[in-house]
PDB file of N, CA and C in Angstrom:
ATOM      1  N   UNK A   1       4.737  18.638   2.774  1.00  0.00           N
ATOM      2  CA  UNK A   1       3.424  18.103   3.112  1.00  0.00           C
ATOM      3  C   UNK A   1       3.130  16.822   2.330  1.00  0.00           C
ATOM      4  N   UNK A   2       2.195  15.826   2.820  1.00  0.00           N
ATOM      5  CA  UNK A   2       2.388  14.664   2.573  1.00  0.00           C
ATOM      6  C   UNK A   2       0.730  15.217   1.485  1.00  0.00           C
ATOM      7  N   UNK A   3       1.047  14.292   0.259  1.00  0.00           N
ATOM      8  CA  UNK A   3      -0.318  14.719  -0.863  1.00  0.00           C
ATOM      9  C   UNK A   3      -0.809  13.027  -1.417  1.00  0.00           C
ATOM     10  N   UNK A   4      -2.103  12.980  -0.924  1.00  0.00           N
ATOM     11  CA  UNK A   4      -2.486  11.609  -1.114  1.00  0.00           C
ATOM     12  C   UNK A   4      -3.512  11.375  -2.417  1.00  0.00           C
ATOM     13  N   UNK A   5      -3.576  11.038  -2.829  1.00  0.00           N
ATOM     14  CA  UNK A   5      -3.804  10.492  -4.067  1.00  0.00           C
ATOM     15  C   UNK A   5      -5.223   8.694  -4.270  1.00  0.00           C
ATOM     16  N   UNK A   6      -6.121   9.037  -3.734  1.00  0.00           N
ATOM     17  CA  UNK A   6      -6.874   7.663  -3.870  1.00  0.00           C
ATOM     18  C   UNK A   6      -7.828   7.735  -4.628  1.00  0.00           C
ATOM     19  N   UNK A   7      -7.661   6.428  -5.425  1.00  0.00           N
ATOM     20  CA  UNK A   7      -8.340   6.024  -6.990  1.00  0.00           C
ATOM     21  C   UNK A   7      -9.066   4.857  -6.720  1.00  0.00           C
ATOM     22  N   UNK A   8     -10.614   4.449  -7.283  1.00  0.00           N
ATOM     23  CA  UNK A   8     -11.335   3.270  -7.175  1.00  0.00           C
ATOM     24  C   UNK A   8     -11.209   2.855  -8.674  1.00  0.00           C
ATOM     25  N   UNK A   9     -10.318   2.062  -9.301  1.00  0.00           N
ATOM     26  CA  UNK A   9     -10.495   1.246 -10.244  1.00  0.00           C
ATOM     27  C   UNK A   9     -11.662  -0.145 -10.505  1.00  0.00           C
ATOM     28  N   UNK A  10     -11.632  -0.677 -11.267  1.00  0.00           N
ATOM     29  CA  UNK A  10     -12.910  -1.832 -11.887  1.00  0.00           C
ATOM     30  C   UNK A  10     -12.589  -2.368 -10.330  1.00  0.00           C
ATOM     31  N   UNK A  11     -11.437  -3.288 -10.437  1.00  0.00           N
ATOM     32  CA  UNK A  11     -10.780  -4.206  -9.525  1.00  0.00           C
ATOM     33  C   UNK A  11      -9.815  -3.862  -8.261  1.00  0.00           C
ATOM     34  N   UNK A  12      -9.933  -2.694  -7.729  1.00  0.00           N
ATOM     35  CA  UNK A  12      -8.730  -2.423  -7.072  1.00  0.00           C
ATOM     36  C   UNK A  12      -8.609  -0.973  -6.351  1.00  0.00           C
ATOM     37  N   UNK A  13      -8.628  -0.958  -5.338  1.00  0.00           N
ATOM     38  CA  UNK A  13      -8.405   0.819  -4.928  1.00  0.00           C
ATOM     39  C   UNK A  13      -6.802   0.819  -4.617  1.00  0.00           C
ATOM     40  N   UNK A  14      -6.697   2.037  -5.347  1.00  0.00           N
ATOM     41  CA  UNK A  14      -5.285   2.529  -5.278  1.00  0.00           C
ATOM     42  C   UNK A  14      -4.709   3.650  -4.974  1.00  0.00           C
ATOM     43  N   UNK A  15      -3.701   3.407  -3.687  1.00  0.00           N
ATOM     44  CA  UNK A  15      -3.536   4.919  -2.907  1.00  0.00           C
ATOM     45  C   UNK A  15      -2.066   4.868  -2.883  1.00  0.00           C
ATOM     46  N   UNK A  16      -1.840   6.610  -3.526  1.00  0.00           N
ATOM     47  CA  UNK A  16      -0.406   6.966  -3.793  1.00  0.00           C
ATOM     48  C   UNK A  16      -0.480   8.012  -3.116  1.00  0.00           C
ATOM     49  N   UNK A  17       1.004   8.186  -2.700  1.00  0.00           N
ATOM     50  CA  UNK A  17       1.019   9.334  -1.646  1.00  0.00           C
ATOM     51  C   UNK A  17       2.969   9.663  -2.182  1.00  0.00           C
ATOM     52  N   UNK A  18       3.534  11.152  -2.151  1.00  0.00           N
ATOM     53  CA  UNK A  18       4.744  11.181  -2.167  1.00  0.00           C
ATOM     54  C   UNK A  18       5.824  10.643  -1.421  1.00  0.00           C
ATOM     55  N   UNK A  19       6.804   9.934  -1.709  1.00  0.00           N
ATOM     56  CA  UNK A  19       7.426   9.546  -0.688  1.00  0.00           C
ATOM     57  C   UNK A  19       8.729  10.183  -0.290  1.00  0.00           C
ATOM     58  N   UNK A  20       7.999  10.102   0.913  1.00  0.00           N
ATOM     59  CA  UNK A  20       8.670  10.581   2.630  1.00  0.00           C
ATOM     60  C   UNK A  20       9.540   9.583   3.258  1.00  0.00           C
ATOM     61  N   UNK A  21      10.439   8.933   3.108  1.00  0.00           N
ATOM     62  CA  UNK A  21      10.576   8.226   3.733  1.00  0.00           C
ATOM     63  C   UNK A  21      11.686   8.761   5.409  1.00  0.00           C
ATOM     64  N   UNK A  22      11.542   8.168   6.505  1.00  0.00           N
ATOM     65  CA  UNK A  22      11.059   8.464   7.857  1.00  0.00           C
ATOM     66  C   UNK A  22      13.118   8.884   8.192  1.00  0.00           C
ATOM     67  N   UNK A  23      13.099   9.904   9.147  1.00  0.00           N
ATOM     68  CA  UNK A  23      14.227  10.529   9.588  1.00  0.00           C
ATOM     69  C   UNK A  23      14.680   9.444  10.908  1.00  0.00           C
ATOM     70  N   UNK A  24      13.638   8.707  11.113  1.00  0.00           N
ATOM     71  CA  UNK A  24      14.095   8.005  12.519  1.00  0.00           C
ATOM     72  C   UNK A  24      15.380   7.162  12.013  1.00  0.00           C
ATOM     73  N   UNK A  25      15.950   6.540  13.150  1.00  0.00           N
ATOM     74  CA  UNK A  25      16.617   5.890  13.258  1.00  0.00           C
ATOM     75  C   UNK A  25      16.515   4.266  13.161  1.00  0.00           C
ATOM     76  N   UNK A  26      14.990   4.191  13.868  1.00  0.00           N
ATOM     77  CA  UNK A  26      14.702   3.251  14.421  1.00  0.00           C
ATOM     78  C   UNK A  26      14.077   2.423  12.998  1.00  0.00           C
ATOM     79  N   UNK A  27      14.272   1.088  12.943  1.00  0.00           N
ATOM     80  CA  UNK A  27      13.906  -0.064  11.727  1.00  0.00           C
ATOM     81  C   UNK A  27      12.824  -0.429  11.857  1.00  0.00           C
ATOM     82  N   UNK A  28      11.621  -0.139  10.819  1.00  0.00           N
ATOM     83  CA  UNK A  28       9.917  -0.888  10.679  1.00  0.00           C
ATOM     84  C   UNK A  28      10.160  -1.779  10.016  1.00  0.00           C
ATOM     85  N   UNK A  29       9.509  -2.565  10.874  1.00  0.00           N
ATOM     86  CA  UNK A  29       9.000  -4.118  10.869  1.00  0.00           C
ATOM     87  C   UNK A  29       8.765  -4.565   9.497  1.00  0.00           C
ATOM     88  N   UNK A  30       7.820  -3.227   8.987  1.00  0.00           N
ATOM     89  CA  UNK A  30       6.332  -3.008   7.613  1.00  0.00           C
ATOM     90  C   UNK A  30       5.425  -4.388   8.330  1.00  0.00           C
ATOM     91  N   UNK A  31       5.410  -4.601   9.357  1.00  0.00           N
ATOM     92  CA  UNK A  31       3.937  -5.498  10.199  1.00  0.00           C
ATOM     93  C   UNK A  31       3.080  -4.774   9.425  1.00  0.00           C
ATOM     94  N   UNK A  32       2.455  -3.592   9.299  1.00  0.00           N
ATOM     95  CA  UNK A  32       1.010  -3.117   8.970  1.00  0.00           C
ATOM     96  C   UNK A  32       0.868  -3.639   7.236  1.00  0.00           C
ATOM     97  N   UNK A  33       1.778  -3.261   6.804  1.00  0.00           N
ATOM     98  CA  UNK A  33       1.351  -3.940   5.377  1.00  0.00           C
ATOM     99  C   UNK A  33       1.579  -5.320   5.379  1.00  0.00           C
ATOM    100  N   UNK A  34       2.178  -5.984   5.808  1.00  0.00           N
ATOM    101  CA  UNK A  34       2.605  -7.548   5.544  1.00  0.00           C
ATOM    102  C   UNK A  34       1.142  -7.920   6.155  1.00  0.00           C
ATOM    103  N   UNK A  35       1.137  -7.687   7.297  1.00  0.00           N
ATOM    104  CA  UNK A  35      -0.692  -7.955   7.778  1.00  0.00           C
ATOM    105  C   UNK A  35      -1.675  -7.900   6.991  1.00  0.00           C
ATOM    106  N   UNK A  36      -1.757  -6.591   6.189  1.00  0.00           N
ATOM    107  CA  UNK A  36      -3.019  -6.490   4.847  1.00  0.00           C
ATOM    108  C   UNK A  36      -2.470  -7.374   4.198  1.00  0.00           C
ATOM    109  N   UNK A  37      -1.497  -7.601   3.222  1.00  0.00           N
ATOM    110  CA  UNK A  37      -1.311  -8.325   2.360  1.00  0.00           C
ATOM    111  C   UNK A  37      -2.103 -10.136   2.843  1.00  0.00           C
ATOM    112  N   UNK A  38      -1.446 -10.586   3.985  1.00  0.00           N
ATOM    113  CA  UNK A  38      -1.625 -12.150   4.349  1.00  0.00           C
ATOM    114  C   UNK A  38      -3.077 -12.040   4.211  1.00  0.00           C
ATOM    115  N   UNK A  39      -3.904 -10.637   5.004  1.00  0.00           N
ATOM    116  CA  UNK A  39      -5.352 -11.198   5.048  1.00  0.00           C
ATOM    117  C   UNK A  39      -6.453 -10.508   3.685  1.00  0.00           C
ATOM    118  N   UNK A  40      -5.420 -10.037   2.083  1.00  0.00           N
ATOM    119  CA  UNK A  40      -6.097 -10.059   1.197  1.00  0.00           C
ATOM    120  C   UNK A  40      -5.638 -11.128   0.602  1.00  0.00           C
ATOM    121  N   UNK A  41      -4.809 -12.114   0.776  1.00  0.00           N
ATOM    122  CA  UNK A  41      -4.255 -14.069   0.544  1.00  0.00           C
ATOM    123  C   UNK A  41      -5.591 -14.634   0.910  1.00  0.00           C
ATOM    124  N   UNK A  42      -5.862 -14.443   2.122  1.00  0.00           N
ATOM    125  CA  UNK A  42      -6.655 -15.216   2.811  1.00  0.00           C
ATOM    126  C   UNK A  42      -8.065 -15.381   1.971  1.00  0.00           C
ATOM    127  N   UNK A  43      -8.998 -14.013   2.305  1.00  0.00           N
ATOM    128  CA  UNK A  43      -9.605 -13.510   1.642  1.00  0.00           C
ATOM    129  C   UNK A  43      -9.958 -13.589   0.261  1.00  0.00           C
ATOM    130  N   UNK A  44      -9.440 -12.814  -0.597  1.00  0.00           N
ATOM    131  CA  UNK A  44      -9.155 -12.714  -2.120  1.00  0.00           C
ATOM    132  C   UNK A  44      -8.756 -13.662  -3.041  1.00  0.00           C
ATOM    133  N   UNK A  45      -7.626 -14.581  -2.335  1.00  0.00           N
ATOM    134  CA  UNK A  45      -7.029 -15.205  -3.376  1.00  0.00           C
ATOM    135  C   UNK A  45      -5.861 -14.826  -3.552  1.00  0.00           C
ATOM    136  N   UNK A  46      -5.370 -12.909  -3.687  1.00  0.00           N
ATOM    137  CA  UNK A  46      -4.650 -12.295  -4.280  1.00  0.00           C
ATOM    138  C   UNK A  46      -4.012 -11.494  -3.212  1.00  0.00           C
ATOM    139  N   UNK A  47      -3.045 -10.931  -3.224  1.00  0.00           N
ATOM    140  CA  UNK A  47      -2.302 -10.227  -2.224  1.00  0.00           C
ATOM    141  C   UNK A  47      -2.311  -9.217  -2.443  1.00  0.00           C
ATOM    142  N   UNK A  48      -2.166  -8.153  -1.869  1.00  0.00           N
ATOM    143  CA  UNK A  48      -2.026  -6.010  -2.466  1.00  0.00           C
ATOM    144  C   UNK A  48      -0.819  -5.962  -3.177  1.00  0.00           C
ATOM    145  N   UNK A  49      -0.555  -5.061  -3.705  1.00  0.00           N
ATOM    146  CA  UNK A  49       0.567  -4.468  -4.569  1.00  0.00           C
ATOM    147  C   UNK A  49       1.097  -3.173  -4.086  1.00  0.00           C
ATOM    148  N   UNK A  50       2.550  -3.449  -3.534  1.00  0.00           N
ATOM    149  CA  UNK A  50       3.231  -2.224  -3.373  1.00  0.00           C
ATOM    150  C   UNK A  50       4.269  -1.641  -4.358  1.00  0.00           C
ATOM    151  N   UNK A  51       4.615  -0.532  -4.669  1.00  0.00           N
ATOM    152  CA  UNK A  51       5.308  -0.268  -5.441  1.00  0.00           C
ATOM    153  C   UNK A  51       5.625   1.083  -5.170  1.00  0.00           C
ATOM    154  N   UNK A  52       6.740   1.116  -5.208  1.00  0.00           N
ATOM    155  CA  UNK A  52       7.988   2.788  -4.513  1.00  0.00           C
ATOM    156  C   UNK A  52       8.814   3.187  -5.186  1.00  0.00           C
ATOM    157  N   UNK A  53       8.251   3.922  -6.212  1.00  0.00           N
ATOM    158  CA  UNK A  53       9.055   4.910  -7.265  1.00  0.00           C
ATOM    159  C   UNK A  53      10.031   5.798  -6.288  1.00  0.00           C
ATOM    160  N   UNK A  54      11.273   6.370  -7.433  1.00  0.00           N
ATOM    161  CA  UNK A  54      11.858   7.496  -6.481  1.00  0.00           C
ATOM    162  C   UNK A  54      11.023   8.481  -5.826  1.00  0.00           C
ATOM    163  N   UNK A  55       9.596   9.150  -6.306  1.00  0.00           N
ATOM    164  CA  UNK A  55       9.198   9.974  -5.650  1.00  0.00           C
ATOM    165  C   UNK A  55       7.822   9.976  -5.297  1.00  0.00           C
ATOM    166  N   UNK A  56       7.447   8.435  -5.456  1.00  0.00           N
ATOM    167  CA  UNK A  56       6.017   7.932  -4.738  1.00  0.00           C
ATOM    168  C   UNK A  56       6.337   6.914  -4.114  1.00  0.00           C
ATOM    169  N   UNK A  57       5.205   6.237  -3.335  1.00  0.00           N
ATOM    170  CA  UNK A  57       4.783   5.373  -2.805  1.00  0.00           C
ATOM    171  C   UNK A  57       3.184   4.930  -2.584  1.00  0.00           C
ATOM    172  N   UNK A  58       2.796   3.360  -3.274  1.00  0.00           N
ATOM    173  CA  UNK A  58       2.047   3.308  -3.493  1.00  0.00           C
ATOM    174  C   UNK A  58       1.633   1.878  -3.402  1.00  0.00           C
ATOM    175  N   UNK A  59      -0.116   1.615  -3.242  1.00  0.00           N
ATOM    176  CA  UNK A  59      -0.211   0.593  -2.599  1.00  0.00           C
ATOM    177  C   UNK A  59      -1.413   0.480  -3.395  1.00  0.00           C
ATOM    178  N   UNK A  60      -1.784  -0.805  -4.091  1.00  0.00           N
ATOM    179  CA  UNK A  60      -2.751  -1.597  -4.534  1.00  0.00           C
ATOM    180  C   UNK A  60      -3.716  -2.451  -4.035  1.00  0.00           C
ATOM    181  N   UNK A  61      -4.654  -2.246  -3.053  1.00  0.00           N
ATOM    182  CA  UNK A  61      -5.892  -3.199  -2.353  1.00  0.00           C
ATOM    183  C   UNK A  61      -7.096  -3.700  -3.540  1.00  0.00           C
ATOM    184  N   UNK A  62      -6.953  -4.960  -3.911  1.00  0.00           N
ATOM    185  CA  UNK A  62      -8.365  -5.412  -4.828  1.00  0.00           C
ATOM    186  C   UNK A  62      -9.397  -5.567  -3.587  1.00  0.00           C
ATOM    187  N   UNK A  63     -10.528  -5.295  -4.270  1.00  0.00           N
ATOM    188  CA  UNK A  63     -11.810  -4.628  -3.953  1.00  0.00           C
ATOM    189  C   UNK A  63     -12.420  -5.818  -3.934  1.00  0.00           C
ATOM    190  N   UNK A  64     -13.020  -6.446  -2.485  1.00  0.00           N
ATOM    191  CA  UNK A  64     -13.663  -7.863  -2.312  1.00  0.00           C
ATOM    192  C   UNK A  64     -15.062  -7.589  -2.435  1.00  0.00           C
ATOM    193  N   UNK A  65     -15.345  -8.491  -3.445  1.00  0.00           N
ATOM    194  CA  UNK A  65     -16.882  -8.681  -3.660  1.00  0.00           C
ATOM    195  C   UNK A  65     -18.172  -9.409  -2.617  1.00  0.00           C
TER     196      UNK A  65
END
């Protein structure tokens, strides 16, 4: 079972979840994150933060004022 994990820091919400990574065959794009990232550039200034331990996966969104 997938166990999610979301935290509101000063600057930043941060959501970790175990990682699963997918039985398909078939190759992701990662379009859905490359998309957040360009439009917290745009936005923010700053881009999200991903980061994929052996047994997480986890993603950094700063919090627009």
């Amino acid at each position: 079972p997938l166990q999610l994990e979301i935290i509101l820091a000063e600057s930043y919400l941060k959501v970790t979840n175990n990682y699963q990574p997918k039985s398909s065959t078939e190759p992701s794009g990662n379009v859905g994150l490359a998309n957040l990232n360009k439009r917290y550039e745009l936005l923010a200034g700053k881009g999200i933060e991903i980061n994929k331990g052996g047994t997480y996966f986890e993603v950094k969104v700063p919090i627009l004022q």
